[in-house]
PDB file of N, CA and C in Angstrom:
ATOM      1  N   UNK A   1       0.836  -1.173   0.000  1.00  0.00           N
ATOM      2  CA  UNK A   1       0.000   0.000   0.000  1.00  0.00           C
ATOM      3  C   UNK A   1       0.888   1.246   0.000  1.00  0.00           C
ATOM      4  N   UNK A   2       0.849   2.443  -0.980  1.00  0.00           N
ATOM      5  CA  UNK A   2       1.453   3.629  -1.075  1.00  0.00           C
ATOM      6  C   UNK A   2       0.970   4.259   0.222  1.00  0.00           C
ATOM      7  N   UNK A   3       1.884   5.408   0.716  1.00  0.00           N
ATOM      8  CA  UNK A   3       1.482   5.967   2.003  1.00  0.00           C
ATOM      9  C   UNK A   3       1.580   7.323   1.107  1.00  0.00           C
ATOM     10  N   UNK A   4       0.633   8.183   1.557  1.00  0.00           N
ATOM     11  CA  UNK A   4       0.070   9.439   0.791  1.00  0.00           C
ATOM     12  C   UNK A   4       1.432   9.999   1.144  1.00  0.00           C
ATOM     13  N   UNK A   5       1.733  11.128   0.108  1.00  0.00           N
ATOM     14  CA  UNK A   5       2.955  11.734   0.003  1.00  0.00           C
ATOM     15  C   UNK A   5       2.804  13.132  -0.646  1.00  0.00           C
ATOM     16  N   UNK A   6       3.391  14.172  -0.197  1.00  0.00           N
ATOM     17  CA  UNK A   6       3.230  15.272  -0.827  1.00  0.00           C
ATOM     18  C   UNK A   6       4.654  16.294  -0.322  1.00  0.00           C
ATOM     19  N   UNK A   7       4.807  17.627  -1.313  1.00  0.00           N
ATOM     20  CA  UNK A   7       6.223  18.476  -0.622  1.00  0.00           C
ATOM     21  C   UNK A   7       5.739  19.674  -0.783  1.00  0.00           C
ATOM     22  N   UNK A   8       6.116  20.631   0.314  1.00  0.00           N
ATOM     23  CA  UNK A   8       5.998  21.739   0.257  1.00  0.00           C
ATOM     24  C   UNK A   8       6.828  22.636   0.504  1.00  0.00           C
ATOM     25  N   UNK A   9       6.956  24.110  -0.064  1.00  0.00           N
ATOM     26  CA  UNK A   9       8.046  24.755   0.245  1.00  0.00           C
ATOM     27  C   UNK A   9       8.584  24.559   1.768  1.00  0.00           C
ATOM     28  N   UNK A  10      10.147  24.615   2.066  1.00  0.00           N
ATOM     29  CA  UNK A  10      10.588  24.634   3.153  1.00  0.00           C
ATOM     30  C   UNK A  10      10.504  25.607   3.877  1.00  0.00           C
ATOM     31  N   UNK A  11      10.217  25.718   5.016  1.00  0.00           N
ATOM     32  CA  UNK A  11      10.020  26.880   5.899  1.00  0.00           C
ATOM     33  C   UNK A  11      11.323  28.177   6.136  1.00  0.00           C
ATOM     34  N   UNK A  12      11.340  29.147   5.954  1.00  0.00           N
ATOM     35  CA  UNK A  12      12.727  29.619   6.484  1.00  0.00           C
ATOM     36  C   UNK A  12      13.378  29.798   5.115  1.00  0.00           C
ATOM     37  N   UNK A  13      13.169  28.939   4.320  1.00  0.00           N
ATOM     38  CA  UNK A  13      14.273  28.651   2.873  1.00  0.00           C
ATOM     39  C   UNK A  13      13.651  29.363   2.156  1.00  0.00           C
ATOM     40  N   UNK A  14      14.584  30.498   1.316  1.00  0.00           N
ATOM     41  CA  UNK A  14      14.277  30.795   0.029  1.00  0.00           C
ATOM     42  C   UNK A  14      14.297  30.420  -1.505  1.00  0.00           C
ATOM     43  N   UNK A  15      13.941  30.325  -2.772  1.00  0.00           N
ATOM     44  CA  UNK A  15      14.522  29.606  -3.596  1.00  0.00           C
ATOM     45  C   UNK A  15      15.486  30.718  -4.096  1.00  0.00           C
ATOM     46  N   UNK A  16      16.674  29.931  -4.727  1.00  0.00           N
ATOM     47  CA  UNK A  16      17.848  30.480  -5.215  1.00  0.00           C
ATOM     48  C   UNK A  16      17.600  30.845  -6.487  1.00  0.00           C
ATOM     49  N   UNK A  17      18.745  31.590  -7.391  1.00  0.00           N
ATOM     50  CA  UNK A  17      18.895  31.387  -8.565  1.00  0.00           C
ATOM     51  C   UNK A  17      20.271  31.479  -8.764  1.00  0.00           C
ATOM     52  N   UNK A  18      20.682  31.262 -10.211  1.00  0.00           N
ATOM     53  CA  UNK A  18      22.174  31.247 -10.449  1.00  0.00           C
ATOM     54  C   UNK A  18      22.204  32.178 -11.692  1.00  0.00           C
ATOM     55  N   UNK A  19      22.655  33.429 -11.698  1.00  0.00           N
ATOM     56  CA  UNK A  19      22.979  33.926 -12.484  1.00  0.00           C
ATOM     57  C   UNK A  19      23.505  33.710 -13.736  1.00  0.00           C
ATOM     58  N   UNK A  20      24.439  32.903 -13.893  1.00  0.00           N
ATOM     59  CA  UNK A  20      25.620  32.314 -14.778  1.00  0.00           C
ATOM     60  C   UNK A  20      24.507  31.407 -15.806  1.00  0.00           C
ATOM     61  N   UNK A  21      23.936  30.542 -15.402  1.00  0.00           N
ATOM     62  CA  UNK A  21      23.184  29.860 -15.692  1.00  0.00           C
ATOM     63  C   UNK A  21      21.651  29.569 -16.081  1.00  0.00           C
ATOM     64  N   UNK A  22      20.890  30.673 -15.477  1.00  0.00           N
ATOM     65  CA  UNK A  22      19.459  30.442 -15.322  1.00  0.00           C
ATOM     66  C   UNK A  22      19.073  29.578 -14.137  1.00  0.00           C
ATOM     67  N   UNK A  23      19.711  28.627 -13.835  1.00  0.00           N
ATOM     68  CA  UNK A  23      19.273  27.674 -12.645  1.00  0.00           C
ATOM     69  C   UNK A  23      18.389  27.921 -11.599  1.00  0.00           C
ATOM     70  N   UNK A  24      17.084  27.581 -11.407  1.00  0.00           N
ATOM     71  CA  UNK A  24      16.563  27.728  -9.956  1.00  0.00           C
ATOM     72  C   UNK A  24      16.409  26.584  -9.470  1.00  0.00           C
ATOM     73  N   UNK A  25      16.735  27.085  -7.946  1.00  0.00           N
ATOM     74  CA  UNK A  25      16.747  26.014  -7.252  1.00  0.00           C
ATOM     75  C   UNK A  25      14.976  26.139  -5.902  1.00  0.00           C
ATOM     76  N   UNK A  26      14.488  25.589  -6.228  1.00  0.00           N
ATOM     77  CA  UNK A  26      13.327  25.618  -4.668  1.00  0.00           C
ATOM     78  C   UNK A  26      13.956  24.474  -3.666  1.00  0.00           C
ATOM     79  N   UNK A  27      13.843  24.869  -2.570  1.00  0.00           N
ATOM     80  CA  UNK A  27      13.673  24.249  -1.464  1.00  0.00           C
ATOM     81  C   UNK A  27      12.685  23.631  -0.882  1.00  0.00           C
ATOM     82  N   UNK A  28      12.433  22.284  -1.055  1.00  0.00           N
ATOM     83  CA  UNK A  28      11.421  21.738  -0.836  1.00  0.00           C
ATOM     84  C   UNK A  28      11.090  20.781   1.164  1.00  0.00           C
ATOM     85  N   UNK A  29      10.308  20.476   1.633  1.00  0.00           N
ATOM     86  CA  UNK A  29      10.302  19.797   2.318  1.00  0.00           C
ATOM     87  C   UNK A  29       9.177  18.889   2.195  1.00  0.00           C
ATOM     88  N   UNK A  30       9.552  17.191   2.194  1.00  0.00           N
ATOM     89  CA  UNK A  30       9.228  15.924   1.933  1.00  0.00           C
ATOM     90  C   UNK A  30       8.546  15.548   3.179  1.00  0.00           C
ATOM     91  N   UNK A  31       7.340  14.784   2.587  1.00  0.00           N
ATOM     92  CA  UNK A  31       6.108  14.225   3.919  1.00  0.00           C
ATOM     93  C   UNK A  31       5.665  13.287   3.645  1.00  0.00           C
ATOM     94  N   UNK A  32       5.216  12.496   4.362  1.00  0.00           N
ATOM     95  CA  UNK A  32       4.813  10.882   3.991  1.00  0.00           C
ATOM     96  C   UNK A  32       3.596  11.387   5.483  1.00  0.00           C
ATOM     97  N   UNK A  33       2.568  11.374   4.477  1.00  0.00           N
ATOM     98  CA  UNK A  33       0.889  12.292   5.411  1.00  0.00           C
ATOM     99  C   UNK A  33       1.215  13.363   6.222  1.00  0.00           C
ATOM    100  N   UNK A  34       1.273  13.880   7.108  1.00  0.00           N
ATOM    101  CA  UNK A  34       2.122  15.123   7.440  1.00  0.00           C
ATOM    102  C   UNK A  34       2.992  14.917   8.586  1.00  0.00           C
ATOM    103  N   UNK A  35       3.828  13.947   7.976  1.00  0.00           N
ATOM    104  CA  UNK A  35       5.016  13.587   9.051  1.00  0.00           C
ATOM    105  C   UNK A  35       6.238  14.196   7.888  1.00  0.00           C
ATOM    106  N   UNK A  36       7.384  15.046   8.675  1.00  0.00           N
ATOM    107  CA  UNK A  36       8.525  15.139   7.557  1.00  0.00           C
ATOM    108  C   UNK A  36       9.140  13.776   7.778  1.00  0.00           C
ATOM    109  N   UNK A  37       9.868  13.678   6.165  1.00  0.00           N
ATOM    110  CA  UNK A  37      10.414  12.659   5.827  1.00  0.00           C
ATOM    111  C   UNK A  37      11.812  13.057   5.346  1.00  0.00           C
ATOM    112  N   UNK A  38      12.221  14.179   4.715  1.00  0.00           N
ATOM    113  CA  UNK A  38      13.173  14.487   4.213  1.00  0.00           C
ATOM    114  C   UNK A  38      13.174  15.799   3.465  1.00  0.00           C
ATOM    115  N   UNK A  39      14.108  16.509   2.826  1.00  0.00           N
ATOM    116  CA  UNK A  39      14.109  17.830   2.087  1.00  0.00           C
ATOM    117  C   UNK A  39      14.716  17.397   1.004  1.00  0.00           C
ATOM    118  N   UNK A  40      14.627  18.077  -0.067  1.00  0.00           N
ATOM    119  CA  UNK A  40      15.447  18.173  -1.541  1.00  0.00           C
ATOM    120  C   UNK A  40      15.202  19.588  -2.217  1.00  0.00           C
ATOM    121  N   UNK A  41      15.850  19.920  -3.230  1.00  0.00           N
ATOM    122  CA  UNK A  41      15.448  21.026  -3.571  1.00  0.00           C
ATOM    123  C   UNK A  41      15.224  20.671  -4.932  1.00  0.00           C
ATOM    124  N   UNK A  42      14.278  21.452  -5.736  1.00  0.00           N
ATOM    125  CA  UNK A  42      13.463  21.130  -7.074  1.00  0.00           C
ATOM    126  C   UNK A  42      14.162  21.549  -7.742  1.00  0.00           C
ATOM    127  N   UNK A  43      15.370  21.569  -9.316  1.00  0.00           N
ATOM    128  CA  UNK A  43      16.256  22.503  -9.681  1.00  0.00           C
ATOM    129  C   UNK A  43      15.788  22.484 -11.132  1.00  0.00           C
ATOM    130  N   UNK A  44      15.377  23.542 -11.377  1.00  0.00           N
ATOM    131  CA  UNK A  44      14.478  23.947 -12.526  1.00  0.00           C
ATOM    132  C   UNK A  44      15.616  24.557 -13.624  1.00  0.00           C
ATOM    133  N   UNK A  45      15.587  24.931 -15.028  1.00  0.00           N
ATOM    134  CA  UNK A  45      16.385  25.900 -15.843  1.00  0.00           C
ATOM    135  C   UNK A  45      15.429  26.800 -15.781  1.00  0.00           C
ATOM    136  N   UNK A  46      15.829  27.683 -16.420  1.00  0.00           N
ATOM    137  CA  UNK A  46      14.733  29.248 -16.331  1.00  0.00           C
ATOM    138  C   UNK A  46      13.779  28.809 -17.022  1.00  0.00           C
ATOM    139  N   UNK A  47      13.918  28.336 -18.555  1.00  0.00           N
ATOM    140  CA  UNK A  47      12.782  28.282 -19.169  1.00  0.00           C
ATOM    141  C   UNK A  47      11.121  27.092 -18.314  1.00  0.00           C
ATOM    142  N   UNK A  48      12.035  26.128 -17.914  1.00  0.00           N
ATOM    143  CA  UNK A  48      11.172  25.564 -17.304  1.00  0.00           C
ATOM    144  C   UNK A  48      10.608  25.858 -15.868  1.00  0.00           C
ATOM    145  N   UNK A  49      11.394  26.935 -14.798  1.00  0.00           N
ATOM    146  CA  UNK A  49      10.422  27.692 -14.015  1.00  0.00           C
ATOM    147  C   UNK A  49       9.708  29.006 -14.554  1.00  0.00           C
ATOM    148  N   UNK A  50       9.665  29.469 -15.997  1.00  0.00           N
ATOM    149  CA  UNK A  50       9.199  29.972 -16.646  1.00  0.00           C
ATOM    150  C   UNK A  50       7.678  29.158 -17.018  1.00  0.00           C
ATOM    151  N   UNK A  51       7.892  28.447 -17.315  1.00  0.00           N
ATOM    152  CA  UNK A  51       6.640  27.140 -17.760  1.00  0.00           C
ATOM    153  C   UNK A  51       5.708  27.488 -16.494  1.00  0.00           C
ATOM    154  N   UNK A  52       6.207  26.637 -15.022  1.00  0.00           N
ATOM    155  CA  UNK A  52       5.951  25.848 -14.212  1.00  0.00           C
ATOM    156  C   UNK A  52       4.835  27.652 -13.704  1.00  0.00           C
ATOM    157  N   UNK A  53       5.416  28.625 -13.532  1.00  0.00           N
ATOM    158  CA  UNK A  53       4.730  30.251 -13.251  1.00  0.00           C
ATOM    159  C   UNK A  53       3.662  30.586 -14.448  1.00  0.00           C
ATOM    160  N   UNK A  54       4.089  29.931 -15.030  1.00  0.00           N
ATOM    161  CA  UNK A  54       2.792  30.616 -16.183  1.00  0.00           C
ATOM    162  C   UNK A  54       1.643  29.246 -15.902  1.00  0.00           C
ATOM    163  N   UNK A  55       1.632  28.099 -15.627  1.00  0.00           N
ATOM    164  CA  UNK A  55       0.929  27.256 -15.035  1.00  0.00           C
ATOM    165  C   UNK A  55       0.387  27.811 -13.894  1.00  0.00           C
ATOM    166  N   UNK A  56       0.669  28.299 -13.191  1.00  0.00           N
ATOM    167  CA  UNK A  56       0.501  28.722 -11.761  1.00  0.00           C
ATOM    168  C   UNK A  56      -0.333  29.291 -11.702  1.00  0.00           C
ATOM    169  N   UNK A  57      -0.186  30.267 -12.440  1.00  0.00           N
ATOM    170  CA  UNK A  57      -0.549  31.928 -12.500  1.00  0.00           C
ATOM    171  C   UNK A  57      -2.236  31.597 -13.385  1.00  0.00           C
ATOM    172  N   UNK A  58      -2.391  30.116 -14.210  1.00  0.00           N
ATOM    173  CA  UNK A  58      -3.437  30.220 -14.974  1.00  0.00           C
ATOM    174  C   UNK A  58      -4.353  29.780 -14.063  1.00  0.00           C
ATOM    175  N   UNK A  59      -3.702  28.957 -13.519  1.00  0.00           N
ATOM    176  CA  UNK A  59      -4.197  28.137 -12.132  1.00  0.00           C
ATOM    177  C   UNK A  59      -4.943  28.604 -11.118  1.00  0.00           C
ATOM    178  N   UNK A  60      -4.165  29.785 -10.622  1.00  0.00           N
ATOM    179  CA  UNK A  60      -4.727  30.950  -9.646  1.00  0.00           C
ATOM    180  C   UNK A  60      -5.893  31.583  -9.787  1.00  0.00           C
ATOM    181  N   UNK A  61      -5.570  32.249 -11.414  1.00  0.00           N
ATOM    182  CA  UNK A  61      -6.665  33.086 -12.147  1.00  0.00           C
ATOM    183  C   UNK A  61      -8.138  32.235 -11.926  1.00  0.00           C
ATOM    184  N   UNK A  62      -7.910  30.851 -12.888  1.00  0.00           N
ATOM    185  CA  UNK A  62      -9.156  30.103 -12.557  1.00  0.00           C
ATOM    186  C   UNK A  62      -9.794  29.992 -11.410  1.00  0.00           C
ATOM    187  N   UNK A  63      -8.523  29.766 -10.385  1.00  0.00           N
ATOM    188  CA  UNK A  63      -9.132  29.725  -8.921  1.00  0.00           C
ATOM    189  C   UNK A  63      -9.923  30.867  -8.825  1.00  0.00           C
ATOM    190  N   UNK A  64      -9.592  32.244  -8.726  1.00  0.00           N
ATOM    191  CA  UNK A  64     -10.171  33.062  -8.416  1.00  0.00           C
ATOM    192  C   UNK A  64     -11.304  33.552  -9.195  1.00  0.00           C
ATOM    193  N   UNK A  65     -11.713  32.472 -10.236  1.00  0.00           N
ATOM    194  CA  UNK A  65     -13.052  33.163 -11.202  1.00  0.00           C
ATOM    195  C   UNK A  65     -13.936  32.083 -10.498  1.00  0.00           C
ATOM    196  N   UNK A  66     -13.577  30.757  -9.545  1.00  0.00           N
ATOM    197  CA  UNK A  66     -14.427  30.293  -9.099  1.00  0.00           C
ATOM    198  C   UNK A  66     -14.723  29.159 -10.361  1.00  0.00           C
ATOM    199  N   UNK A  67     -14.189  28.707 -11.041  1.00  0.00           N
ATOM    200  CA  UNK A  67     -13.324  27.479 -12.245  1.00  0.00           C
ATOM    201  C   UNK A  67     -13.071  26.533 -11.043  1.00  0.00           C
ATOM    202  N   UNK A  68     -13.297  25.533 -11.848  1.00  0.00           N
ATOM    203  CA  UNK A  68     -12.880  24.049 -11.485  1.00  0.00           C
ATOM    204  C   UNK A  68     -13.487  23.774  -9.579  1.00  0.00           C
ATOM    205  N   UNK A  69     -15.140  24.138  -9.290  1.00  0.00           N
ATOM    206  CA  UNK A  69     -15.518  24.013  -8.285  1.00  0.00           C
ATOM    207  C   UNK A  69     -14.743  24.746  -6.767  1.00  0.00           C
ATOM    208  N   UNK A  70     -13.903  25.898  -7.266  1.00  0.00           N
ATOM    209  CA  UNK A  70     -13.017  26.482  -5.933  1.00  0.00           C
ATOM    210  C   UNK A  70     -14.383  27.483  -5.736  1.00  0.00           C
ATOM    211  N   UNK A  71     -14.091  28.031  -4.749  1.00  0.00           N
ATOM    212  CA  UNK A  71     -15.119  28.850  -4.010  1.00  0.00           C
ATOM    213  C   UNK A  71     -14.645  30.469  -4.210  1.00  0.00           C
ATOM    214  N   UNK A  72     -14.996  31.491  -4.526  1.00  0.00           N
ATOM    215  CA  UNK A  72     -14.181  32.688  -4.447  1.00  0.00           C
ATOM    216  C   UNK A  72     -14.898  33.390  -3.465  1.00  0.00           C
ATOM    217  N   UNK A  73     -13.569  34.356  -3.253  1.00  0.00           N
ATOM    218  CA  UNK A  73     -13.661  35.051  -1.887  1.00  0.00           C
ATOM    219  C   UNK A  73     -14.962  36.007  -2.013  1.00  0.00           C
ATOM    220  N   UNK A  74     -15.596  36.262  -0.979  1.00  0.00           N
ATOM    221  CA  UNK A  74     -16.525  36.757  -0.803  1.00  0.00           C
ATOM    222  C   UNK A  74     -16.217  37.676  -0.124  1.00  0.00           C
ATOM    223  N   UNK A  75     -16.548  39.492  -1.283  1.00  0.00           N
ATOM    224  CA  UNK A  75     -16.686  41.220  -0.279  1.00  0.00           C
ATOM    225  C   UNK A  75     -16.989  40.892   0.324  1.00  0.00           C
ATOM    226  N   UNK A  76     -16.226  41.622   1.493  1.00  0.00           N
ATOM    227  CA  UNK A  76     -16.886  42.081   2.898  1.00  0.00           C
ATOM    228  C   UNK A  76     -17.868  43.436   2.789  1.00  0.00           C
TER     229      UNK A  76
END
């Protein structure tokens, strides 16, 4: 049986970049249900944390039109 697994940014950690290169690096922290298990960091080239933000960002938008059953925030 798989034990549910998921990573989320590391607390405290920022993600890097490398000038020279494009390289980003995220800092991740590893969970097996919400026990930590371990850290790694995600190491992206630009173009592909380029990708991964424009995913995000479409992601968000939808969220916030209330797309794909999310709830949107409700004026006070």
């Amino acid at each position: 049986m798989l034990t549910p697994s998921h990573a989320s940014p590391r607390l405290g950690a920022a993600p890097t970049g490398d000038d020279s290169t494009g390289e980003i690096r995220v800092p991740l922290q590893l969970f097996a249900l919400d026990r930590p298990v371990g850290a790694v960091d995600l190491v992206l080239s630009r173009v592909e944390a380029e990708h991964l933000h424009a995913a995000l960002t479409r992601r968000m938008n939808s969220a916030d039109r209330g797309a794909r059953g999310y709830a949107t925030p409700q004026a006070v």
